[in-house]
N, C-alpha and C. Protein backbone atom coordinates (compact mmCIF):
# COMPACT_ATOMS: atom_id res chain seq x y z
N UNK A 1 -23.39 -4.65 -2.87
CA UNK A 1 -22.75 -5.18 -1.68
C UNK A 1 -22.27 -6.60 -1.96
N UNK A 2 -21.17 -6.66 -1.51
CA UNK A 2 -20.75 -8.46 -1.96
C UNK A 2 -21.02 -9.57 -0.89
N UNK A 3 -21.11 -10.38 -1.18
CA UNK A 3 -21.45 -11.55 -0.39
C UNK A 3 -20.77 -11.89 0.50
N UNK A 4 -21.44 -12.36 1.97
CA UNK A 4 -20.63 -12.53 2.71
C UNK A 4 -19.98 -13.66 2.73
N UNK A 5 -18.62 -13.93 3.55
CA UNK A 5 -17.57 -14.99 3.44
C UNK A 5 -17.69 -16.13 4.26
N UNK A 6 -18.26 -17.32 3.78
CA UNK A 6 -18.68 -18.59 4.61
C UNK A 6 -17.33 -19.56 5.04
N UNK A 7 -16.37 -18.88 3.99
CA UNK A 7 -15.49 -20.14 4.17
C UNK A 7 -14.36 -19.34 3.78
N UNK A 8 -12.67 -19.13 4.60
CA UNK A 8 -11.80 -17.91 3.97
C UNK A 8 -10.38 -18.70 4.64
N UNK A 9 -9.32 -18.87 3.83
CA UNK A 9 -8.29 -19.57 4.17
C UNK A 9 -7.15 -19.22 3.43
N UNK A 10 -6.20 -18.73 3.73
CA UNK A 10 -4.87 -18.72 2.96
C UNK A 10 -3.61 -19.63 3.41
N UNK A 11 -3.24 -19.62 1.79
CA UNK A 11 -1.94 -20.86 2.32
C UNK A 11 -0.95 -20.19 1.47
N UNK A 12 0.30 -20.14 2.25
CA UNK A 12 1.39 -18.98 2.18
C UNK A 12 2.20 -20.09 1.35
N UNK A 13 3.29 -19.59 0.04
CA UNK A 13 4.13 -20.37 -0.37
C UNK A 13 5.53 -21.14 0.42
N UNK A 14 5.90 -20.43 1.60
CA UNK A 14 6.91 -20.68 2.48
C UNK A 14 6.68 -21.82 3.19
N UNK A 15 5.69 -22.67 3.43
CA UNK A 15 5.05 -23.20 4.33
C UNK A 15 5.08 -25.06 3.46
N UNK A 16 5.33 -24.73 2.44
CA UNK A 16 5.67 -26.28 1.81
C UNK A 16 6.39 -26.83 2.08
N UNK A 17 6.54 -28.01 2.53
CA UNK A 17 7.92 -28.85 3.21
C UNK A 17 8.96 -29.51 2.04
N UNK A 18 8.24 -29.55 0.39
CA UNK A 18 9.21 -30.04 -0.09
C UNK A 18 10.53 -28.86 -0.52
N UNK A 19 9.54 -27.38 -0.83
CA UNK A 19 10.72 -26.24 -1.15
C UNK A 19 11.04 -26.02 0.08
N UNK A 20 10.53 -26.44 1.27
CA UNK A 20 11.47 -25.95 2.20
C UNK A 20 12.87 -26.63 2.38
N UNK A 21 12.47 -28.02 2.51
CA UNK A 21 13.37 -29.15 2.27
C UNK A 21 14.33 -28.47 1.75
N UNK A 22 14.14 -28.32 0.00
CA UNK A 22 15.11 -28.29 -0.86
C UNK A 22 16.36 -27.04 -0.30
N UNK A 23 15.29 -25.99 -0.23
CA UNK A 23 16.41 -24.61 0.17
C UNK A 23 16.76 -24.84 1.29
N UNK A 24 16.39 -25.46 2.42
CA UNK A 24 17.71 -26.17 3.29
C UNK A 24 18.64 -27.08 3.22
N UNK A 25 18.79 -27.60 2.49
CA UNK A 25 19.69 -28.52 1.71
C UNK A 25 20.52 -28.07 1.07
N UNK A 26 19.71 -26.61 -0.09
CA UNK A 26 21.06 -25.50 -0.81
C UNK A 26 21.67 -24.62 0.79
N UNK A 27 21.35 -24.28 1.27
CA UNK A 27 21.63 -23.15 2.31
C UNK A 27 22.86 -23.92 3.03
N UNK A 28 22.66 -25.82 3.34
CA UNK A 28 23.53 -26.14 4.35
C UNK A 28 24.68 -26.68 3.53
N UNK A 29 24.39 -26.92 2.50
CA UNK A 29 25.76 -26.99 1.36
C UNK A 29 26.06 -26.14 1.46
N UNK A 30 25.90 -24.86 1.02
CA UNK A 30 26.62 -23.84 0.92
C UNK A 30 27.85 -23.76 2.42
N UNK A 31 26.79 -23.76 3.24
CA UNK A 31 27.83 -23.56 4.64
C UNK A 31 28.76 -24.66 5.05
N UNK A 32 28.44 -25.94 4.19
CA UNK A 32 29.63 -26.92 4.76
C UNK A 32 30.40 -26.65 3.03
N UNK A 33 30.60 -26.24 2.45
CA UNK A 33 31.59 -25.66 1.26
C UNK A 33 32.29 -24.66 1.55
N UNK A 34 32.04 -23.90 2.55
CA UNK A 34 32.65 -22.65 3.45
C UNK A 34 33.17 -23.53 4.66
N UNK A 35 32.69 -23.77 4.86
CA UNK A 35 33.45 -24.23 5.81
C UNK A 35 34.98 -25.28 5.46
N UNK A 36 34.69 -26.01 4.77
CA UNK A 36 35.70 -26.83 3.95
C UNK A 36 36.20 -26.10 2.82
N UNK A 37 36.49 -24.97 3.07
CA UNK A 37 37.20 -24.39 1.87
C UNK A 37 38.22 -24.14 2.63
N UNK A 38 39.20 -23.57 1.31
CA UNK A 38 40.94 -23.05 2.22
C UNK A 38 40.46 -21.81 2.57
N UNK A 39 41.19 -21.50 3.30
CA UNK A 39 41.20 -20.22 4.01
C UNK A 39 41.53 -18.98 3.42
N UNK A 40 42.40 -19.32 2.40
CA UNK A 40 42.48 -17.68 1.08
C UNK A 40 41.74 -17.96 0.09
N UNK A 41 41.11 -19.11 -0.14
CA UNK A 41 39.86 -19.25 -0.91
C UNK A 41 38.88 -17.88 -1.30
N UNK A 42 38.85 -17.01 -2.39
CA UNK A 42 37.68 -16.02 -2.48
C UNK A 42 36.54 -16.82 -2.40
N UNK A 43 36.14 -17.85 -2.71
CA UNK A 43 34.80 -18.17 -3.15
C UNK A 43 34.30 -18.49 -1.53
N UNK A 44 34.98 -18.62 -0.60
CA UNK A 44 34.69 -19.34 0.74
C UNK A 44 33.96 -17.70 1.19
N UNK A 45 33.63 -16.81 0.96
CA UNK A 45 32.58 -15.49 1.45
C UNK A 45 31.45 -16.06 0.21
N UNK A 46 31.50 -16.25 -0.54
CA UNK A 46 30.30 -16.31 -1.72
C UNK A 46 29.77 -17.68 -1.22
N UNK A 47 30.49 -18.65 -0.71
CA UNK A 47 29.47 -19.47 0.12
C UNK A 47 28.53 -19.67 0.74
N UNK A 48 29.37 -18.81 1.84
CA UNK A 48 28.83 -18.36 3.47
C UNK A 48 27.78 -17.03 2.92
N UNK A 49 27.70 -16.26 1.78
CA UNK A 49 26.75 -15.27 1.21
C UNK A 49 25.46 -15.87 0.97
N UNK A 50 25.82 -16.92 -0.04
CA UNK A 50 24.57 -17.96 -0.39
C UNK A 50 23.97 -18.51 0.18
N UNK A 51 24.63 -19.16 1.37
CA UNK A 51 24.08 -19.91 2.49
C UNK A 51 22.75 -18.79 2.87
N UNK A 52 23.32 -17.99 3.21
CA UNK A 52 22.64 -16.25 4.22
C UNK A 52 21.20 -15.96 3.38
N UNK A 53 21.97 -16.01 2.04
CA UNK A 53 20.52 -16.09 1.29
C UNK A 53 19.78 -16.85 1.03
N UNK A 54 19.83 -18.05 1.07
CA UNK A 54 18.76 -19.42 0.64
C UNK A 54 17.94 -19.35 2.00
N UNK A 55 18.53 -18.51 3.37
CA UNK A 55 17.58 -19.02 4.41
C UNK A 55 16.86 -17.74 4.51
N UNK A 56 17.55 -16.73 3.83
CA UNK A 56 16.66 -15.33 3.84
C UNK A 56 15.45 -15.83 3.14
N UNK A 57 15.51 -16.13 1.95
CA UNK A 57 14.42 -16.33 0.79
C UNK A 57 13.50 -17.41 1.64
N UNK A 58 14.10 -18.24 1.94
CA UNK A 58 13.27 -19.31 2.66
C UNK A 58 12.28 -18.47 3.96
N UNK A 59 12.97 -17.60 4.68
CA UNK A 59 11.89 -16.84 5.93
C UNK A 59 11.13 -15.82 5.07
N UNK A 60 11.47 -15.19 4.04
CA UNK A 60 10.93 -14.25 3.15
C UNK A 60 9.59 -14.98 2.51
N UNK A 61 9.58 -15.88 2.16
CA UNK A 61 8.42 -16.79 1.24
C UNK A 61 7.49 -17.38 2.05
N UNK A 62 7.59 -17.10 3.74
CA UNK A 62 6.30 -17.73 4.21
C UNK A 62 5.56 -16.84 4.76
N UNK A 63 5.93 -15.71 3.92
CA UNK A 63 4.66 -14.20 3.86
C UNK A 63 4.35 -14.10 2.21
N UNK A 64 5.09 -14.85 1.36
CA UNK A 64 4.15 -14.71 0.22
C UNK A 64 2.93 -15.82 -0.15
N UNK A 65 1.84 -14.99 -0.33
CA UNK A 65 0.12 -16.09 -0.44
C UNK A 65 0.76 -16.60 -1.92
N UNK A 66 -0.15 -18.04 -1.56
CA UNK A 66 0.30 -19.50 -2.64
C UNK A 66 -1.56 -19.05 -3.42
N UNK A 67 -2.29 -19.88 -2.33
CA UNK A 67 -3.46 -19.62 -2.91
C UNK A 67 -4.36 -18.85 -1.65
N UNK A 68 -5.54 -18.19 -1.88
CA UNK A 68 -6.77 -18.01 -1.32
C UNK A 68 -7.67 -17.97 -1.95
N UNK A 69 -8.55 -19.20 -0.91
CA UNK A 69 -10.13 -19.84 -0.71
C UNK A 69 -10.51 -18.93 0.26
N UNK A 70 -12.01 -18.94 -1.19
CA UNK A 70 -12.51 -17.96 -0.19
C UNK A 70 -14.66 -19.05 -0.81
N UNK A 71 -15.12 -19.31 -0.18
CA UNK A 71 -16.88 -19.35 -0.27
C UNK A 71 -17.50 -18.80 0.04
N UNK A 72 -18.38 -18.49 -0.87
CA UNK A 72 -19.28 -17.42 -0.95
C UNK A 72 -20.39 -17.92 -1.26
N UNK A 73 -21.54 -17.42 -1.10
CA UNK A 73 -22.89 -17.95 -1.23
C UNK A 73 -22.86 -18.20 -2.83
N UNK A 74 -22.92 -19.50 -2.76
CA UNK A 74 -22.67 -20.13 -4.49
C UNK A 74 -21.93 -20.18 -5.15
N UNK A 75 -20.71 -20.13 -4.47
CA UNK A 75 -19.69 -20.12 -5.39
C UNK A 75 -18.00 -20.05 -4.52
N UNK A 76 -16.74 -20.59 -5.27
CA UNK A 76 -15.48 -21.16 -4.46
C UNK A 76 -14.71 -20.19 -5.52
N UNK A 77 -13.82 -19.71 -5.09
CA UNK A 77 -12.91 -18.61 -5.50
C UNK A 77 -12.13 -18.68 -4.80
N UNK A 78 -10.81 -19.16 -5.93
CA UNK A 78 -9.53 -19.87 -5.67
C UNK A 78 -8.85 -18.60 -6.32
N UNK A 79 -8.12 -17.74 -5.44
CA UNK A 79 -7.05 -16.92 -5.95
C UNK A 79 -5.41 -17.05 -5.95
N UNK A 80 -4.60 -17.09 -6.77
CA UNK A 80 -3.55 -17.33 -6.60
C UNK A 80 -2.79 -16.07 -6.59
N UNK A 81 -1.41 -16.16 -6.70
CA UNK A 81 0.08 -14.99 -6.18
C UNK A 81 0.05 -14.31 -7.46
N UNK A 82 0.50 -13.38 -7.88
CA UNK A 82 1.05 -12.57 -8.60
C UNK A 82 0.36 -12.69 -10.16
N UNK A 83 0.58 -13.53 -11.32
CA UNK A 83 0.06 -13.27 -12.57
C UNK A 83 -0.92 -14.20 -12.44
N UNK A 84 -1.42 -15.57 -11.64
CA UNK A 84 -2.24 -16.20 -11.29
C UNK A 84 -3.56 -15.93 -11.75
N UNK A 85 -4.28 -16.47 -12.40
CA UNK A 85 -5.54 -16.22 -12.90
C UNK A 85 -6.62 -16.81 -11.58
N UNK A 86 -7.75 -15.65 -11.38
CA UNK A 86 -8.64 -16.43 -10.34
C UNK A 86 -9.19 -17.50 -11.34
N UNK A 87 -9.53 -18.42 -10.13
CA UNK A 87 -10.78 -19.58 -10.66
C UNK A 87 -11.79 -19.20 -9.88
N UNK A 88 -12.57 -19.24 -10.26
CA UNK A 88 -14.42 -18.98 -9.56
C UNK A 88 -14.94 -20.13 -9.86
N UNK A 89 -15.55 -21.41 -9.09
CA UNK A 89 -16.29 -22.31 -9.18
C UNK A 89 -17.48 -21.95 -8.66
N UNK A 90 -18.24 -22.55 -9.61
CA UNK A 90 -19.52 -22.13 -9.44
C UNK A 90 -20.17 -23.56 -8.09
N UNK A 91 -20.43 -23.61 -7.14
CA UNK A 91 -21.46 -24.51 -6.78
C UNK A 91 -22.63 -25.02 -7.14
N UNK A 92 -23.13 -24.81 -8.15
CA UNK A 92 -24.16 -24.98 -8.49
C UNK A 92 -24.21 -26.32 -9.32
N UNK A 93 -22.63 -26.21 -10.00
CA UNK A 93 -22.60 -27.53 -10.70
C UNK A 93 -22.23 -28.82 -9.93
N UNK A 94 -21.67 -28.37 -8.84
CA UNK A 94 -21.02 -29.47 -8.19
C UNK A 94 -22.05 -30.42 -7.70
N UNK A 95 -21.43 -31.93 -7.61
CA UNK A 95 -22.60 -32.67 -7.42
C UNK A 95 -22.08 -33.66 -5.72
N UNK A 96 -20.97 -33.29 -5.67
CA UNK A 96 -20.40 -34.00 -4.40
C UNK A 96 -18.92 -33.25 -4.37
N UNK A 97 -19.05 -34.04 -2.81
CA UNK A 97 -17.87 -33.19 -2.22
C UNK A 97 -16.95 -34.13 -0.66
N UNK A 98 -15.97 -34.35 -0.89
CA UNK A 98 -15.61 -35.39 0.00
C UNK A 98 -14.38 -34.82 0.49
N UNK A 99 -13.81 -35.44 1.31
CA UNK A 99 -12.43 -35.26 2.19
C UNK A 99 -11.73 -36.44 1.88
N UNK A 100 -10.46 -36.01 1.46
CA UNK A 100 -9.45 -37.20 0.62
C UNK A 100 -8.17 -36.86 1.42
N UNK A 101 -7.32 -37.94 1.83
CA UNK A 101 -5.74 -37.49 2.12
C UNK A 101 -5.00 -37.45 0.88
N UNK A 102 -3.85 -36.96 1.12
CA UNK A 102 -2.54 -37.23 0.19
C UNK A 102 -1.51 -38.21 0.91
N UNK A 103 -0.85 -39.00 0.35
CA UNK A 103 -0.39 -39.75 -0.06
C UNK A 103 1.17 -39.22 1.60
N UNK A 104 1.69 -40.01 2.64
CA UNK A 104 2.19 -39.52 2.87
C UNK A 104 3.70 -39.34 3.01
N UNK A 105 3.83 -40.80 2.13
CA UNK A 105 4.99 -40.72 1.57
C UNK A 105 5.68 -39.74 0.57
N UNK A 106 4.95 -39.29 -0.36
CA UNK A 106 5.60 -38.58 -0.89
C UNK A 106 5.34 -37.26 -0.44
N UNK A 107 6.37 -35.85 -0.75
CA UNK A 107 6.76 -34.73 -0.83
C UNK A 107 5.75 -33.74 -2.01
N UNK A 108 4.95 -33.34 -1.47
CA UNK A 108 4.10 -32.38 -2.69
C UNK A 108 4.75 -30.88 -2.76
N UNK A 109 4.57 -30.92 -4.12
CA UNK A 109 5.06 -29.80 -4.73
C UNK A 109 3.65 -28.35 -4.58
N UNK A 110 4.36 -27.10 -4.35
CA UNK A 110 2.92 -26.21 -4.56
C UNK A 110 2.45 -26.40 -5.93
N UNK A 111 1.18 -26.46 -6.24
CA UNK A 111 0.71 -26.17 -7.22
C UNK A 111 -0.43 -25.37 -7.22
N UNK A 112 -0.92 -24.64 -8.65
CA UNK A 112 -2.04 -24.00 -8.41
C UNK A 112 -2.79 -23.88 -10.02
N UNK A 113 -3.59 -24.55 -10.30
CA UNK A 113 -4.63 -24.84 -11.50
C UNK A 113 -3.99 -26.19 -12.08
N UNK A 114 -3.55 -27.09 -11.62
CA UNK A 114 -2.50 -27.81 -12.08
C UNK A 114 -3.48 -29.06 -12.93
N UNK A 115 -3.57 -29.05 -14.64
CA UNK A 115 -4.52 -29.93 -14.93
C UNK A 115 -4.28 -31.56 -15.26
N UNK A 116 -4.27 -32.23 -14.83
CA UNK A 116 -3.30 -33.83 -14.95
C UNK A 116 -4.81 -34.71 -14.70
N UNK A 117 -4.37 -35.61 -15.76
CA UNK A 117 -5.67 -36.81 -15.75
C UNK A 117 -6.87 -36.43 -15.23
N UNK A 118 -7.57 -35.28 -15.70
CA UNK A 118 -8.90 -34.90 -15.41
C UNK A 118 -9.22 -34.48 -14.07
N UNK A 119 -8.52 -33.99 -13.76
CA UNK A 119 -8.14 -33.55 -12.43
C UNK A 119 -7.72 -32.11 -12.39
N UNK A 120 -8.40 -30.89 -11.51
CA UNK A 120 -7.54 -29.98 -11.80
C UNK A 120 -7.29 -30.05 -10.14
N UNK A 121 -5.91 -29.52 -9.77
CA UNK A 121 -5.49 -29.39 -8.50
C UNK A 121 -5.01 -28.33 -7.83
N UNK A 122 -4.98 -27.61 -6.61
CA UNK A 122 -4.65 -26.73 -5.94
C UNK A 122 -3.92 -27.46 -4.86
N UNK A 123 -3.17 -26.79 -4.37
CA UNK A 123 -1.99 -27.32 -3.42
C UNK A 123 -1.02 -26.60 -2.72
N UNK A 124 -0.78 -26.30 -1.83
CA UNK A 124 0.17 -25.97 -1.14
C UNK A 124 0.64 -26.59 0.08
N UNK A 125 -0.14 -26.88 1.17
CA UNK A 125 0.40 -27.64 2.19
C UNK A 125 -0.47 -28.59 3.46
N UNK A 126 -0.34 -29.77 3.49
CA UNK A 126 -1.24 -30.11 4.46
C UNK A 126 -1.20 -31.88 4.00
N UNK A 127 -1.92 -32.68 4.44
CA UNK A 127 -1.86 -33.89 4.09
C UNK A 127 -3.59 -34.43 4.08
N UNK A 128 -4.38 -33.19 3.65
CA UNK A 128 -5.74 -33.54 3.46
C UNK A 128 -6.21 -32.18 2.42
N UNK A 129 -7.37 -32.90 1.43
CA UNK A 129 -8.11 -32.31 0.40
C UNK A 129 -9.40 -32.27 0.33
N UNK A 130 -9.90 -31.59 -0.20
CA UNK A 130 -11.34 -31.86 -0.67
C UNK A 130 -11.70 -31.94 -2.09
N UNK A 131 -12.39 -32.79 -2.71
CA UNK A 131 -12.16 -33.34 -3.63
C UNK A 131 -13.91 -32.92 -4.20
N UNK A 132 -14.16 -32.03 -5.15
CA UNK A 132 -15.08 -31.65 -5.87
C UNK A 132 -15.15 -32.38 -7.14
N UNK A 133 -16.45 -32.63 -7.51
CA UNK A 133 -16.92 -33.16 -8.53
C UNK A 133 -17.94 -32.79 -8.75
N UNK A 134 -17.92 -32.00 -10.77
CA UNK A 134 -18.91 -31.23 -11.42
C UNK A 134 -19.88 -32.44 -11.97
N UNK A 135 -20.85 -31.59 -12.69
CA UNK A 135 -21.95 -33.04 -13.87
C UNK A 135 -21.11 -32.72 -14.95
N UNK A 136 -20.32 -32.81 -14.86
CA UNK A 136 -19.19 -33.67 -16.33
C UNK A 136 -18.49 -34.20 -16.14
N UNK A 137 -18.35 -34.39 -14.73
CA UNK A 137 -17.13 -35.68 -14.48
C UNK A 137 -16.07 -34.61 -14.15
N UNK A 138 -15.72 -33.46 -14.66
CA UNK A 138 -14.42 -33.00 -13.81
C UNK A 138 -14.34 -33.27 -12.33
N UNK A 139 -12.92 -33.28 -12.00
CA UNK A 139 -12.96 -33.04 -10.47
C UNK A 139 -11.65 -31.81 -10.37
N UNK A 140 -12.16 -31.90 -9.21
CA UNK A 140 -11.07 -30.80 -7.92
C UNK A 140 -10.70 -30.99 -6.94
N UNK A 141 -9.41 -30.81 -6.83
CA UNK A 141 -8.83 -31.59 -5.73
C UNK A 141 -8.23 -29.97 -5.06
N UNK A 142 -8.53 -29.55 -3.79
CA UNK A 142 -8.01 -28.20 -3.36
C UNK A 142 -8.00 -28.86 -2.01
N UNK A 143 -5.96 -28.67 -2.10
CA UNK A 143 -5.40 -28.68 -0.52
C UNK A 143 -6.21 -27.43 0.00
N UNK A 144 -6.08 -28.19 1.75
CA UNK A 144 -6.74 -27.23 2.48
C UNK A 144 -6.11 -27.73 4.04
N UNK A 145 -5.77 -26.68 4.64
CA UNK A 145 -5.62 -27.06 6.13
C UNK A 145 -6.75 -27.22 6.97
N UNK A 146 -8.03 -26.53 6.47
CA UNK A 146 -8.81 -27.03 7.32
C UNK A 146 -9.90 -27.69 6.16
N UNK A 147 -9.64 -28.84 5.81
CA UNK A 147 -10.35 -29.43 4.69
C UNK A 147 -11.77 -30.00 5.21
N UNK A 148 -12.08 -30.74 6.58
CA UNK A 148 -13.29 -30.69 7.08
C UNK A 148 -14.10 -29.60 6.78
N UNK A 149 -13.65 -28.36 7.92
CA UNK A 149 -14.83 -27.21 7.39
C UNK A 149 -14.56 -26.83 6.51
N UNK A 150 -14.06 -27.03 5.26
CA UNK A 150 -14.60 -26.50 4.13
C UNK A 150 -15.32 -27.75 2.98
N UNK A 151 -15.11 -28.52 3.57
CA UNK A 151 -15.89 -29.83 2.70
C UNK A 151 -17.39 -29.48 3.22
N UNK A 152 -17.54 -29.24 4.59
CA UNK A 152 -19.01 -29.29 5.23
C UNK A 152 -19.79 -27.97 4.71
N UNK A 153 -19.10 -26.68 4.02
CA UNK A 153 -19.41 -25.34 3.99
C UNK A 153 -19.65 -25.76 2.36
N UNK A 154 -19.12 -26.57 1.92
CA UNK A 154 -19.30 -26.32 0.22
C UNK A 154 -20.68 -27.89 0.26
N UNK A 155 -21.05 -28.99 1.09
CA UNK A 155 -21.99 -29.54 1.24
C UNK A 155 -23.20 -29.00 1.61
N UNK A 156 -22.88 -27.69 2.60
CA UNK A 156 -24.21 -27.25 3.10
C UNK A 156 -24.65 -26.06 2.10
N UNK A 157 -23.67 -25.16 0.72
CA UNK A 157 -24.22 -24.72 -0.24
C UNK A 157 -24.57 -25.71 -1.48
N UNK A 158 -24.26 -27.10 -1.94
CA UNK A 158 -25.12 -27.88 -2.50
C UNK A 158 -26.24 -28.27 -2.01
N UNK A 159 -26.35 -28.59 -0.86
CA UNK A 159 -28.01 -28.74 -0.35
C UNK A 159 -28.91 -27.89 -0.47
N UNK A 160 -28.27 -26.59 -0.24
CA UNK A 160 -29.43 -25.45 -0.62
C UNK A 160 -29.78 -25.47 -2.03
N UNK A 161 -28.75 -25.67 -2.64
CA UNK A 161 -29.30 -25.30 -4.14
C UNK A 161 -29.85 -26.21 -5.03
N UNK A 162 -29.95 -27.49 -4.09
CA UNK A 162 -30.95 -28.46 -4.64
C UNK A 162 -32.27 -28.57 -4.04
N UNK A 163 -32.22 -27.45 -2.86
CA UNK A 163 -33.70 -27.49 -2.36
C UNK A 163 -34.70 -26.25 -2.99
């Protein structure tokens, strides 16, 4: 029987504001290039086509999963989309666990196992993290929309397992 689920969250790839940004930006070019085209112009339908599609793909992608968190008694299992390798963190190593913002000037990109300056990162959307740290000094930084309860759910399985 598998363990039950203390902590369960998905974050859809559609839902990022910087690719959303971007493919509204291709979608509304497209339609002011149609629009400012001549009128026997062929390319002025392949415009107005592209346009149709950058906002299709854009409503299409906020039903495809980026990552899912899921906690489980002892352990954080980070699944990602399609060839995505799971990560399984073990709790046992972790020695702290905090709630961090991001930065809110800038535009975050999705990411998912992303390893930069000793840091590995998960990301998709929100302007708060929780920030794990193993006994080797790694850390983890995993966006989360609800980053409180899951900072408090991965604190209250380190307490147990130091008692």
């Amino acid at each position: 029987m598998s363990d039950p689920k203390l902590f369960e969250e998905k974050q859809y790839l559609g839902t990022n504001k910087m690719h959303l940004l971007i493919r509204l930006v291709i979608a509304m070019g497209c339609f002011s290039l149609y629009h400012f085209s001549d009128a026997d112009d062929e390319s002025k339908e392949l415009f107005f086509t592209l346009g149709i599609a950058a906002l299709a793909i854009s409503g299409l992608l906020v039903f495809v999963l980026h990552i899912s968190t899921v906690v489980t008694n002892g352990s954080l299992v980070l699944d990602g989309f399609w060839m995505a390798r799971r990560v399984k963190i073990d709790l046992n190593s972790i020695v702290s666990a905090e709630v961090t913002k991001y930065p809110r000037f800038v535009l975050h990109r999705a990411v998912y196992n992303l390893h930069l300056k000793g840091t590995i990162k998960f990301f998709t959307k929100g302007s708060e993290a929780v920030l794990l740290t193993d006994r080797d000094g790694l850390k983890y930084c995993i966006g989360s929309q609800k980053a409180k309860e899951l900072c408090v759910v991965i604190q209250k399985q380190i307490q147990s397992t130091k008692v």
